[in-house]
PDB file of N, CA and C in Angstrom:
ATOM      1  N   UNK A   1      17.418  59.443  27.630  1.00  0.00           N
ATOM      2  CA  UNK A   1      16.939  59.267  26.282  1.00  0.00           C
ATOM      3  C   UNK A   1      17.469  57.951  25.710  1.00  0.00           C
ATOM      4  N   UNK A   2      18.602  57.500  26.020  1.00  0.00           N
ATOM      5  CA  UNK A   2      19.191  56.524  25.479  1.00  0.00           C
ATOM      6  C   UNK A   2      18.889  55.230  25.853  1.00  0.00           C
ATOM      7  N   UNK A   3      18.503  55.357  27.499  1.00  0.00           N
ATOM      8  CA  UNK A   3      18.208  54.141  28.185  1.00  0.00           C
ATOM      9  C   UNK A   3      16.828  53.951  27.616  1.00  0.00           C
ATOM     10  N   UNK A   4      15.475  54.878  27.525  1.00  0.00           N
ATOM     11  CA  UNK A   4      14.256  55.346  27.141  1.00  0.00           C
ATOM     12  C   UNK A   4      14.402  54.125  25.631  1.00  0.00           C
ATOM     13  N   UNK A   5      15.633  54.748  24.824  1.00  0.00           N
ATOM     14  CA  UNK A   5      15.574  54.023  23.478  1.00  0.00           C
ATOM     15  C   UNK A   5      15.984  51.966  23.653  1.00  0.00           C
ATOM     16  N   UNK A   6      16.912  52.180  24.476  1.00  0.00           N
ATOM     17  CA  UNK A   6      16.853  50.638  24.811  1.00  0.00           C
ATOM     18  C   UNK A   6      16.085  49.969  25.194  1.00  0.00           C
ATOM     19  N   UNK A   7      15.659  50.284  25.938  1.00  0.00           N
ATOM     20  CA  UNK A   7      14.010  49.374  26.659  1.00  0.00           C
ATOM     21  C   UNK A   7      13.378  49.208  25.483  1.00  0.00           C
ATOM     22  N   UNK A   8      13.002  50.409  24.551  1.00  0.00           N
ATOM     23  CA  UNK A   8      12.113  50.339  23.563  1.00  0.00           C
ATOM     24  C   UNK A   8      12.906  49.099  22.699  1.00  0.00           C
ATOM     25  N   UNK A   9      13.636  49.385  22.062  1.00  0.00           N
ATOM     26  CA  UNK A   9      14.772  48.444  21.173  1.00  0.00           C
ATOM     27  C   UNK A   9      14.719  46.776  22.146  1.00  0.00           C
ATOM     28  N   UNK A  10      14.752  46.960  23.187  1.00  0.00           N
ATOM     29  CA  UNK A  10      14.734  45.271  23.451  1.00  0.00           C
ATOM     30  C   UNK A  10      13.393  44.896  23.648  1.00  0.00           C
ATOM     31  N   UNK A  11      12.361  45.805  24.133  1.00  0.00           N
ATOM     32  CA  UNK A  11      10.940  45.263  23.965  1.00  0.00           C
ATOM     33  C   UNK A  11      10.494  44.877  22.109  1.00  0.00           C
ATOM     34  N   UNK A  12      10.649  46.089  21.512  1.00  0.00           N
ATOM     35  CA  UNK A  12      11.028  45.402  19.825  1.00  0.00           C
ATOM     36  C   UNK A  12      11.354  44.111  19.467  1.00  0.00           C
ATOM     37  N   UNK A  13      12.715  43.858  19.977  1.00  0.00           N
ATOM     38  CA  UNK A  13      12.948  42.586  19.678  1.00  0.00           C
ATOM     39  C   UNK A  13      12.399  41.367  20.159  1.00  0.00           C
ATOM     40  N   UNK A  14      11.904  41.895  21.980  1.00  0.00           N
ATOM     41  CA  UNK A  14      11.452  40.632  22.038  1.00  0.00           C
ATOM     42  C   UNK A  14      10.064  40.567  21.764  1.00  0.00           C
ATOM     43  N   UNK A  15       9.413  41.293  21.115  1.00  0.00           N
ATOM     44  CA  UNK A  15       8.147  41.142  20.409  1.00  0.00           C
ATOM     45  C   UNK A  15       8.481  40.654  18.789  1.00  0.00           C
ATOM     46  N   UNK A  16       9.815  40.899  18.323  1.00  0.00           N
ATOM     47  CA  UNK A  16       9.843  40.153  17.289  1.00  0.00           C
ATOM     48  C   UNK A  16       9.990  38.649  17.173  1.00  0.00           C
ATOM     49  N   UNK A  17      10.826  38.225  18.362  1.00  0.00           N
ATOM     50  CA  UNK A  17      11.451  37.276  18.734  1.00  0.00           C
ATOM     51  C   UNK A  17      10.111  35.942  19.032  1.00  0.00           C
ATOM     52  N   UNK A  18       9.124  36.799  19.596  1.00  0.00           N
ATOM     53  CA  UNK A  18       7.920  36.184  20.006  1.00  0.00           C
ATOM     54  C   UNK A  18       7.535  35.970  18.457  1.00  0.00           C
ATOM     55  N   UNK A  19       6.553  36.995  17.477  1.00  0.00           N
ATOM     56  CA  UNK A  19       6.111  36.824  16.488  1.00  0.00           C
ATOM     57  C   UNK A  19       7.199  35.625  16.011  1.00  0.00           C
ATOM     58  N   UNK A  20       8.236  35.576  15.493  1.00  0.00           N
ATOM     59  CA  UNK A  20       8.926  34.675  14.744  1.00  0.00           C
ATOM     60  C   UNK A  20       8.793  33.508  15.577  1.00  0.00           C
ATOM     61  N   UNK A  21       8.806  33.143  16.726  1.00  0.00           N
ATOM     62  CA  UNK A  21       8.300  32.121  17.078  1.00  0.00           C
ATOM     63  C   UNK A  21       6.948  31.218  17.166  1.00  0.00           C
ATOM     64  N   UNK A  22       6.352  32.664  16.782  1.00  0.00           N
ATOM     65  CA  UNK A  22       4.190  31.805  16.730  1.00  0.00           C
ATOM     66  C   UNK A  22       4.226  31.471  15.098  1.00  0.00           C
ATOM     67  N   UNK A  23       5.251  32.186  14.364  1.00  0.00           N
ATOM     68  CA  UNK A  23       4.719  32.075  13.116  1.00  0.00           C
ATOM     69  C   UNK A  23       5.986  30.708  12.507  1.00  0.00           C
ATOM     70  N   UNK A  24       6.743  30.435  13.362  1.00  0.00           N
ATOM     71  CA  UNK A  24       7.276  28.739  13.299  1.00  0.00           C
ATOM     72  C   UNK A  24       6.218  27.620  13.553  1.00  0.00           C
ATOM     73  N   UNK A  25       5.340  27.795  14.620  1.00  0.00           N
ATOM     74  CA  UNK A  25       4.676  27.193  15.583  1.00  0.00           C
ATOM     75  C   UNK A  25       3.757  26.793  14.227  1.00  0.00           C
ATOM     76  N   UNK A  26       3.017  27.812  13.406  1.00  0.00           N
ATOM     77  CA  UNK A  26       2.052  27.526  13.074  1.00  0.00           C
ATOM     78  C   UNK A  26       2.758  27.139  11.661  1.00  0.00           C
ATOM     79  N   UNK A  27       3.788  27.560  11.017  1.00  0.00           N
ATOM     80  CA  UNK A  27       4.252  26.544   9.887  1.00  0.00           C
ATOM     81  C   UNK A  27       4.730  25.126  10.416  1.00  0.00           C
ATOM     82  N   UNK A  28       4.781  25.409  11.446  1.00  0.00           N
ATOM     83  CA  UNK A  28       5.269  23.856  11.818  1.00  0.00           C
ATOM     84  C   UNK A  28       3.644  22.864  11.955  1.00  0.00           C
ATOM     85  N   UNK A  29       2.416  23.441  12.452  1.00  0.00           N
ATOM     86  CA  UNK A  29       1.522  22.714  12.535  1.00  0.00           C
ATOM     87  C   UNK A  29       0.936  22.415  10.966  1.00  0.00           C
ATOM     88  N   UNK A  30       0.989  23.557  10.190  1.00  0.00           N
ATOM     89  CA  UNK A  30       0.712  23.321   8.933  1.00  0.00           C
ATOM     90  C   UNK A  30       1.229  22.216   8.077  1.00  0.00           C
ATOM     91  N   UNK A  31       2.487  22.148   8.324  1.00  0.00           N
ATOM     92  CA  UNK A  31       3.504  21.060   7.900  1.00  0.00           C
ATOM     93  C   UNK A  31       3.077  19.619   8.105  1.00  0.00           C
ATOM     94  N   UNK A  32       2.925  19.676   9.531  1.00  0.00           N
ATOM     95  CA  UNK A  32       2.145  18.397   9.977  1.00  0.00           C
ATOM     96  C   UNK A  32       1.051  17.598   9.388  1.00  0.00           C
ATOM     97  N   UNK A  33       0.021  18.635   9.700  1.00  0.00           N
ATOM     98  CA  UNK A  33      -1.221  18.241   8.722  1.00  0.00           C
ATOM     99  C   UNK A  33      -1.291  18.163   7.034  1.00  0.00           C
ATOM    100  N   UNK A  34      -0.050  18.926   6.549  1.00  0.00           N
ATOM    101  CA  UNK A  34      -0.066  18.426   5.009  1.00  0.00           C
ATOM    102  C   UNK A  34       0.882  17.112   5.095  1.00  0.00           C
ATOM    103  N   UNK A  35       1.340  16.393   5.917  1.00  0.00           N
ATOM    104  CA  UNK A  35       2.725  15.170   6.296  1.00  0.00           C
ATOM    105  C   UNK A  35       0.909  13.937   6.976  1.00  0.00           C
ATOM    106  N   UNK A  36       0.498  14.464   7.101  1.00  0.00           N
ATOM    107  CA  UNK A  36      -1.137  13.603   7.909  1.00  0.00           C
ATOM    108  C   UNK A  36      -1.666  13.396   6.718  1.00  0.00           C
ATOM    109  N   UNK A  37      -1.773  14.488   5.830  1.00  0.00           N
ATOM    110  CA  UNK A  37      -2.763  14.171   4.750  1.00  0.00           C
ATOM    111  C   UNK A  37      -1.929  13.309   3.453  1.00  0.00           C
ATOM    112  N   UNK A  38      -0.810  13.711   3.604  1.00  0.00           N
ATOM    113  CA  UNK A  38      -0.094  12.855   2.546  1.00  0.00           C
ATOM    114  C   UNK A  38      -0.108  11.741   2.705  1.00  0.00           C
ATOM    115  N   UNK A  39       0.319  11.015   3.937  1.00  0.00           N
ATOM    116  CA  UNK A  39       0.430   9.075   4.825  1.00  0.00           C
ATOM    117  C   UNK A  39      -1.304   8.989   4.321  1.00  0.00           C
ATOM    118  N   UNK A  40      -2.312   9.251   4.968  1.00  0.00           N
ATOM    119  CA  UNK A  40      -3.437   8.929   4.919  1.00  0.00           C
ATOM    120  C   UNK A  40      -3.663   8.771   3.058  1.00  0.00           C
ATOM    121  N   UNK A  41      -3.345   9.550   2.117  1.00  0.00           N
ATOM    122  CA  UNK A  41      -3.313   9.040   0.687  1.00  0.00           C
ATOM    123  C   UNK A  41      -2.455   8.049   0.151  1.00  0.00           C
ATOM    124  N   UNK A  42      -1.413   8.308   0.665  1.00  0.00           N
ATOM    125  CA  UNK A  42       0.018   7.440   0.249  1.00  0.00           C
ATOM    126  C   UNK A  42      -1.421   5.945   0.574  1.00  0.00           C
ATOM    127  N   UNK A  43      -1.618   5.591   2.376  1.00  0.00           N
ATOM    128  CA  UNK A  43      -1.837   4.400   2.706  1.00  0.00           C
ATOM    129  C   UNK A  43      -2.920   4.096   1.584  1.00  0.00           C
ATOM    130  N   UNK A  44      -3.854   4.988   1.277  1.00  0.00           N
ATOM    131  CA  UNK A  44      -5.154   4.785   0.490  1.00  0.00           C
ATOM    132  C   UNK A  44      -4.720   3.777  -0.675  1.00  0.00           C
ATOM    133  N   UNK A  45      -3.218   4.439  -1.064  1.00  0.00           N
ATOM    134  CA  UNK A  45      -2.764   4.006  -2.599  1.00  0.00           C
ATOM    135  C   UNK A  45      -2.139   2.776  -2.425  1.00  0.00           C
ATOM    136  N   UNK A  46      -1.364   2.665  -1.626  1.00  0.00           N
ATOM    137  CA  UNK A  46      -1.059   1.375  -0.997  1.00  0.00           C
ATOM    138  C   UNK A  46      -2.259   0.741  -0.848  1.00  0.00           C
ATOM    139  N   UNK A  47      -3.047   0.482  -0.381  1.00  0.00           N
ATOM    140  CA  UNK A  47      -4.331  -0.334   0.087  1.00  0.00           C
ATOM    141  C   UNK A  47      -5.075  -0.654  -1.559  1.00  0.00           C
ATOM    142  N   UNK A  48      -4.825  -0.217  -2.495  1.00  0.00           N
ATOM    143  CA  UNK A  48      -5.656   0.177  -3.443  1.00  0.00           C
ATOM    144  C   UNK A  48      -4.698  -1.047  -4.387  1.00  0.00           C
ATOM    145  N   UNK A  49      -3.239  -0.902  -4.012  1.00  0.00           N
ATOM    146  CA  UNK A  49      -2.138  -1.039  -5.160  1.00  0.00           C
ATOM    147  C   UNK A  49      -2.260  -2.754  -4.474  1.00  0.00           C
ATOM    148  N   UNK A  50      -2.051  -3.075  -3.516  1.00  0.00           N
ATOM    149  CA  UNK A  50      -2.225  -4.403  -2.720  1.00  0.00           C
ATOM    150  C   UNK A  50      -3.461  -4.950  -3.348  1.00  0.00           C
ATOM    151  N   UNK A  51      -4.690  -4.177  -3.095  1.00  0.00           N
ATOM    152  CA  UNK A  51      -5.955  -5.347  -3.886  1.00  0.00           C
ATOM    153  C   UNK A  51      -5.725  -6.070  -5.309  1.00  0.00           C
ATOM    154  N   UNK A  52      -4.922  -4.671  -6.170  1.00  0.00           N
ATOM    155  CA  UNK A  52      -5.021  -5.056  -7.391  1.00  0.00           C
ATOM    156  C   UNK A  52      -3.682  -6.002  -7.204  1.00  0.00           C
ATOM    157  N   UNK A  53      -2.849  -6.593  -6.582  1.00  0.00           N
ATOM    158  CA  UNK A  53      -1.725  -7.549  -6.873  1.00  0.00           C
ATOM    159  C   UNK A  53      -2.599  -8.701  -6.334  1.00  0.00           C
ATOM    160  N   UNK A  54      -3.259  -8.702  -5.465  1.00  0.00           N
ATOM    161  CA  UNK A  54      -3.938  -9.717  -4.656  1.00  0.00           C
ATOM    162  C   UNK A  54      -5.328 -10.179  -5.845  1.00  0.00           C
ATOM    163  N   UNK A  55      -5.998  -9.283  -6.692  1.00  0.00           N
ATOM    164  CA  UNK A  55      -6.579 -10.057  -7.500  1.00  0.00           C
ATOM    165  C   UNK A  55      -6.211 -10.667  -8.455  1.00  0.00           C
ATOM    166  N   UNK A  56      -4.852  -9.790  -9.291  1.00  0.00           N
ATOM    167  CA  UNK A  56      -4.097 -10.434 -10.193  1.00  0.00           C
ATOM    168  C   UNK A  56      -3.586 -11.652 -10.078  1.00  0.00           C
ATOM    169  N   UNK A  57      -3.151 -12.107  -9.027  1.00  0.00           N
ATOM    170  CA  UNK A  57      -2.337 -13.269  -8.370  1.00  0.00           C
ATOM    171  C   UNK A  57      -3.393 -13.962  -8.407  1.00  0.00           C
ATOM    172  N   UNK A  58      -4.758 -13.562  -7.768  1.00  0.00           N
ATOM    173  CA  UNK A  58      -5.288 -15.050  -7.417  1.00  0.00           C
ATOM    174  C   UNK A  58      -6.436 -15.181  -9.441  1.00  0.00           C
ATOM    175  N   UNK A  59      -5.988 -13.995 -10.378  1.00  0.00           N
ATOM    176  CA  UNK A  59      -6.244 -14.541 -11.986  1.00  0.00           C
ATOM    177  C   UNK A  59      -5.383 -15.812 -12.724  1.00  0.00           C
ATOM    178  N   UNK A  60      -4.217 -14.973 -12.006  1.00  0.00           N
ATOM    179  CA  UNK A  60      -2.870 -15.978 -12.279  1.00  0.00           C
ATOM    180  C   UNK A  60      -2.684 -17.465 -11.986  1.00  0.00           C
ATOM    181  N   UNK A  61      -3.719 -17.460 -10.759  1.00  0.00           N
ATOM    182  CA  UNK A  61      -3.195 -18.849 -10.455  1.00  0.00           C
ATOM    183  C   UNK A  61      -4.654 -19.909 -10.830  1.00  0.00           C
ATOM    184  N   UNK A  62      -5.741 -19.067 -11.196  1.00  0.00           N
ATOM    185  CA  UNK A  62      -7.048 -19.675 -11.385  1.00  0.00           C
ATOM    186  C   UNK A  62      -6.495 -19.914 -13.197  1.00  0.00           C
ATOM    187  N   UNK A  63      -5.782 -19.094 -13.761  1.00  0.00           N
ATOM    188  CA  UNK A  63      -5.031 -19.500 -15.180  1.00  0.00           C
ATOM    189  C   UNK A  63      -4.143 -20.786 -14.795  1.00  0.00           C
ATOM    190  N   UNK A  64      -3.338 -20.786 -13.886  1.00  0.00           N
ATOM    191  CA  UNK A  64      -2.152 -21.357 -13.484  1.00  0.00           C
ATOM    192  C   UNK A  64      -2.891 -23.021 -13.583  1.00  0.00           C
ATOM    193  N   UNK A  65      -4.120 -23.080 -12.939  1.00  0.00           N
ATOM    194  CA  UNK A  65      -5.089 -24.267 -12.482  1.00  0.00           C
ATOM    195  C   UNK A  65      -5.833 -24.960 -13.576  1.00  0.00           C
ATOM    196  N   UNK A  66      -6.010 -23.736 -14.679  1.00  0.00           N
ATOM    197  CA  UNK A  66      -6.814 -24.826 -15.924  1.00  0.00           C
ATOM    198  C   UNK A  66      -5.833 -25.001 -16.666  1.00  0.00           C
ATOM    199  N   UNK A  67      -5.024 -24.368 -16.837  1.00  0.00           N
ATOM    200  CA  UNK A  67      -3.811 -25.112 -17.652  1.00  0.00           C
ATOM    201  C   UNK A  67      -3.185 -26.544 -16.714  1.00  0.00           C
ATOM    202  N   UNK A  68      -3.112 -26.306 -15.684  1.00  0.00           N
ATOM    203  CA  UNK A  68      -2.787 -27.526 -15.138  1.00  0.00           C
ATOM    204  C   UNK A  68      -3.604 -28.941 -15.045  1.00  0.00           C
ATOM    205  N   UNK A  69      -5.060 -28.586 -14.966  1.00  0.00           N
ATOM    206  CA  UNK A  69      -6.017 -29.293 -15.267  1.00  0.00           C
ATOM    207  C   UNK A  69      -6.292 -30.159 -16.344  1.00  0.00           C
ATOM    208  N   UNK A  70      -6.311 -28.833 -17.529  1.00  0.00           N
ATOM    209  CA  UNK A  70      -5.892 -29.471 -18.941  1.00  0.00           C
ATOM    210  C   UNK A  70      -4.760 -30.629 -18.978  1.00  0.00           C
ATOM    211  N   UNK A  71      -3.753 -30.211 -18.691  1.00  0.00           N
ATOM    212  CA  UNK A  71      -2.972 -30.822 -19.527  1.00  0.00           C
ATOM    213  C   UNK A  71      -2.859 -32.438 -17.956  1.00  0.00           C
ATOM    214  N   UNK A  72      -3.014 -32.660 -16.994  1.00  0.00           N
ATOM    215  CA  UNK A  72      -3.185 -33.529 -16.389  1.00  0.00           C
ATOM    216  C   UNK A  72      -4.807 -34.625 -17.116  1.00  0.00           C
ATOM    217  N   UNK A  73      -5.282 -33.778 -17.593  1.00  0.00           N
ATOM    218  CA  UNK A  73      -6.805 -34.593 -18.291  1.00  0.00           C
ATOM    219  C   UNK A  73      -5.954 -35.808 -19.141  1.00  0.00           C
ATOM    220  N   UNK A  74      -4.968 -34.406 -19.816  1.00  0.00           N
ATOM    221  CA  UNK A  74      -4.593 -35.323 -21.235  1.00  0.00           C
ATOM    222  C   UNK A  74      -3.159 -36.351 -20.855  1.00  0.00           C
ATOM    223  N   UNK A  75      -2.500 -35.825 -20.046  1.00  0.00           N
ATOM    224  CA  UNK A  75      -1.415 -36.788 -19.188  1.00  0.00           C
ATOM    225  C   UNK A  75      -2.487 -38.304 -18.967  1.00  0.00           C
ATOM    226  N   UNK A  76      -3.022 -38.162 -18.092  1.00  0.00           N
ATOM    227  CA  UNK A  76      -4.079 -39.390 -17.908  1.00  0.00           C
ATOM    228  C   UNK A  76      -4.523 -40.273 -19.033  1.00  0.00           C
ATOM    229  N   UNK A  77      -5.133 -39.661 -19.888  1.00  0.00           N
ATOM    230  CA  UNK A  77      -5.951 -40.259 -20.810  1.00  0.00           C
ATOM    231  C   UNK A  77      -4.401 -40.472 -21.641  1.00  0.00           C
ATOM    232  N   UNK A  78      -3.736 -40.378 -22.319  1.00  0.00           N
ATOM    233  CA  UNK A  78      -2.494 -40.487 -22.713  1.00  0.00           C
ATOM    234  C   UNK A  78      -1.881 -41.977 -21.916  1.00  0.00           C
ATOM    235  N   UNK A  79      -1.831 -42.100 -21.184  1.00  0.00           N
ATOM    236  CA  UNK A  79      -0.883 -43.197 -20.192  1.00  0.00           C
ATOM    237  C   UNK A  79      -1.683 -44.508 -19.532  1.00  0.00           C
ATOM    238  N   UNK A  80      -3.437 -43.792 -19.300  1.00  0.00           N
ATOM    239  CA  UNK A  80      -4.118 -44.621 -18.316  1.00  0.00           C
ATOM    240  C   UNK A  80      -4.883 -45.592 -20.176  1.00  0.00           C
ATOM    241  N   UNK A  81      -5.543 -44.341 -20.718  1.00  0.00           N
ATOM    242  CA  UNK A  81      -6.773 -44.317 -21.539  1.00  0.00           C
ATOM    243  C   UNK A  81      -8.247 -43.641 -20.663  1.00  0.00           C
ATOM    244  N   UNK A  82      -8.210 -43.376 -19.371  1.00  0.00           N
ATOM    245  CA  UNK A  82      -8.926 -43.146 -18.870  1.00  0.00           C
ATOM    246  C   UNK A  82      -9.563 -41.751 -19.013  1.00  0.00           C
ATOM    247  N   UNK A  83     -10.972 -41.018 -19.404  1.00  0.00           N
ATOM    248  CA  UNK A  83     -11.062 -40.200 -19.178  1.00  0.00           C
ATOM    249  C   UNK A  83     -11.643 -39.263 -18.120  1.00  0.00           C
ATOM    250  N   UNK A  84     -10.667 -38.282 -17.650  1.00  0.00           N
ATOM    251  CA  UNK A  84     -10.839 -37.586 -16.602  1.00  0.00           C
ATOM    252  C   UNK A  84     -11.775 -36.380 -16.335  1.00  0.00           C
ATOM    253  N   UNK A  85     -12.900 -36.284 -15.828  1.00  0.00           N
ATOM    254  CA  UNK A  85     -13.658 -34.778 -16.093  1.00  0.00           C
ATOM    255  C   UNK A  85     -12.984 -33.424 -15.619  1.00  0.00           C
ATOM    256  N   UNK A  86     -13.019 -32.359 -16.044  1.00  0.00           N
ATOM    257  CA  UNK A  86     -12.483 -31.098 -15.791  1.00  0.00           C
ATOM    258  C   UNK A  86     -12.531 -30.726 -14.054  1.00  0.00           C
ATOM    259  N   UNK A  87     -13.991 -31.149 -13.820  1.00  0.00           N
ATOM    260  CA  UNK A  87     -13.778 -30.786 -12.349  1.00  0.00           C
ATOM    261  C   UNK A  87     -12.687 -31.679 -11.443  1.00  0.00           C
ATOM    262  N   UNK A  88     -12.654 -33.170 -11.611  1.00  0.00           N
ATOM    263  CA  UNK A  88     -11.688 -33.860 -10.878  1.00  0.00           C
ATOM    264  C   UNK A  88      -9.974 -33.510 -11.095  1.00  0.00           C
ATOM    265  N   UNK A  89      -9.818 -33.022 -12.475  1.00  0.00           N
ATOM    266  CA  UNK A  89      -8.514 -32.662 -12.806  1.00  0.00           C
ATOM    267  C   UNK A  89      -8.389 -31.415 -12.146  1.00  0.00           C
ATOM    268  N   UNK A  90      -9.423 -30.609 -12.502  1.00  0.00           N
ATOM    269  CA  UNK A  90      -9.223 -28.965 -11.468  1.00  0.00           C
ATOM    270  C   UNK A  90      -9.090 -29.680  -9.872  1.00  0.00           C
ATOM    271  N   UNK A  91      -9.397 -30.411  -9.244  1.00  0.00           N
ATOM    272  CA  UNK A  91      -9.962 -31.106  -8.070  1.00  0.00           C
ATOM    273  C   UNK A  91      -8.475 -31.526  -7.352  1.00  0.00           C
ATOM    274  N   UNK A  92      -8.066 -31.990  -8.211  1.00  0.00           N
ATOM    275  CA  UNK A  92      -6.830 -32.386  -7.935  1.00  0.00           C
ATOM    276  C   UNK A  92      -5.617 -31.484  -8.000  1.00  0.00           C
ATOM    277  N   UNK A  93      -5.301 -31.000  -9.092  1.00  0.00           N
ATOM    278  CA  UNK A  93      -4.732 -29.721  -9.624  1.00  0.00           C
ATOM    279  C   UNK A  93      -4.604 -28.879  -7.922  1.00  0.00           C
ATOM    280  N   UNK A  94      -5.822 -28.648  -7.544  1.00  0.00           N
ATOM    281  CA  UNK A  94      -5.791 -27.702  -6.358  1.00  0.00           C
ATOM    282  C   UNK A  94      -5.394 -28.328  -5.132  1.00  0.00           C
ATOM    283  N   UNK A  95      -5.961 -29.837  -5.103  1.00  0.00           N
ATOM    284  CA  UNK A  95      -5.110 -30.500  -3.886  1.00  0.00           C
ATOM    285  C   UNK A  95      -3.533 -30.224  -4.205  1.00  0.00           C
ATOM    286  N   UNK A  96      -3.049 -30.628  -4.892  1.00  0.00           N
ATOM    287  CA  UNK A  96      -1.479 -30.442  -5.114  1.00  0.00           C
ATOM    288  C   UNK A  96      -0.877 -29.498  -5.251  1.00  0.00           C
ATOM    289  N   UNK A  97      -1.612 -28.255  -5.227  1.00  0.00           N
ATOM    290  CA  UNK A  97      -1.410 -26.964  -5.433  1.00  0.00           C
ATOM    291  C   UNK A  97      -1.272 -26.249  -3.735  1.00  0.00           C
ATOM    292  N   UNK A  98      -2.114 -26.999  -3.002  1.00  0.00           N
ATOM    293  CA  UNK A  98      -2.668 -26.530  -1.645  1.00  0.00           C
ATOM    294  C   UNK A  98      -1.393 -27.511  -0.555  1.00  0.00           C
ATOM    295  N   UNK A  99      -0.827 -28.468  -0.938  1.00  0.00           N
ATOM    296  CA  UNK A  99       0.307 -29.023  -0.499  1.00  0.00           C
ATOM    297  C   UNK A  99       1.424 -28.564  -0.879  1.00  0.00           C
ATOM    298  N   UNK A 100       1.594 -27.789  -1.869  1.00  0.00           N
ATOM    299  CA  UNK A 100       2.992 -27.116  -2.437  1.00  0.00           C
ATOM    300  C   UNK A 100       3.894 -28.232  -3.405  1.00  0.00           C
TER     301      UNK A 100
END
């Protein structure tokens, strides 16, 4: 009777032993795929957060260029008397901009 109850008692366990292991298996795959779906949004937001610095920057520097433009028009005409048109001052502005 006793041996009868052990067999039973260790088949028990190792049927518990099993269950607790499929039901790791599958929180562990679950885990995964919510850790897949998070990177794949995270990157989205990243990709999203990069355009908007990359258009800002290039507002910044198309600001950066008519102010520089401007005030090279009036540097010129100031020193030479010469007057300079907007496109050659932008023209230039960007050559010297494109050399650093």
């Amino acid at each position: 009777v006793e041996a009868d109850w052990r067999v039973r008692d260790q088949a028990n366990r190792e049927k518990a032993q099993a269950l607790v292991a499929e039901a790791r298996q599958r929180a562990a795959k679950a885990t995964e795929e919510r850790l897949s779906l998070a990177a794949a949004d995270q990157a989205q937001q990243i990709a999203a957060a990069e355009a908007d610095i990359k258009a800002a920057t290039e507002r910044a520097l198309g600001e950066i260029e008519t102010i520089a433009a401007e005030a090279a028009q009036e540097i010129v005409a100031r020193v030479s008397g010469i007057q300079v048109s907007t496109d050659e001052a932008r023209g230039a502005v960007k050559a010297s901009m494109a050399n650093g």
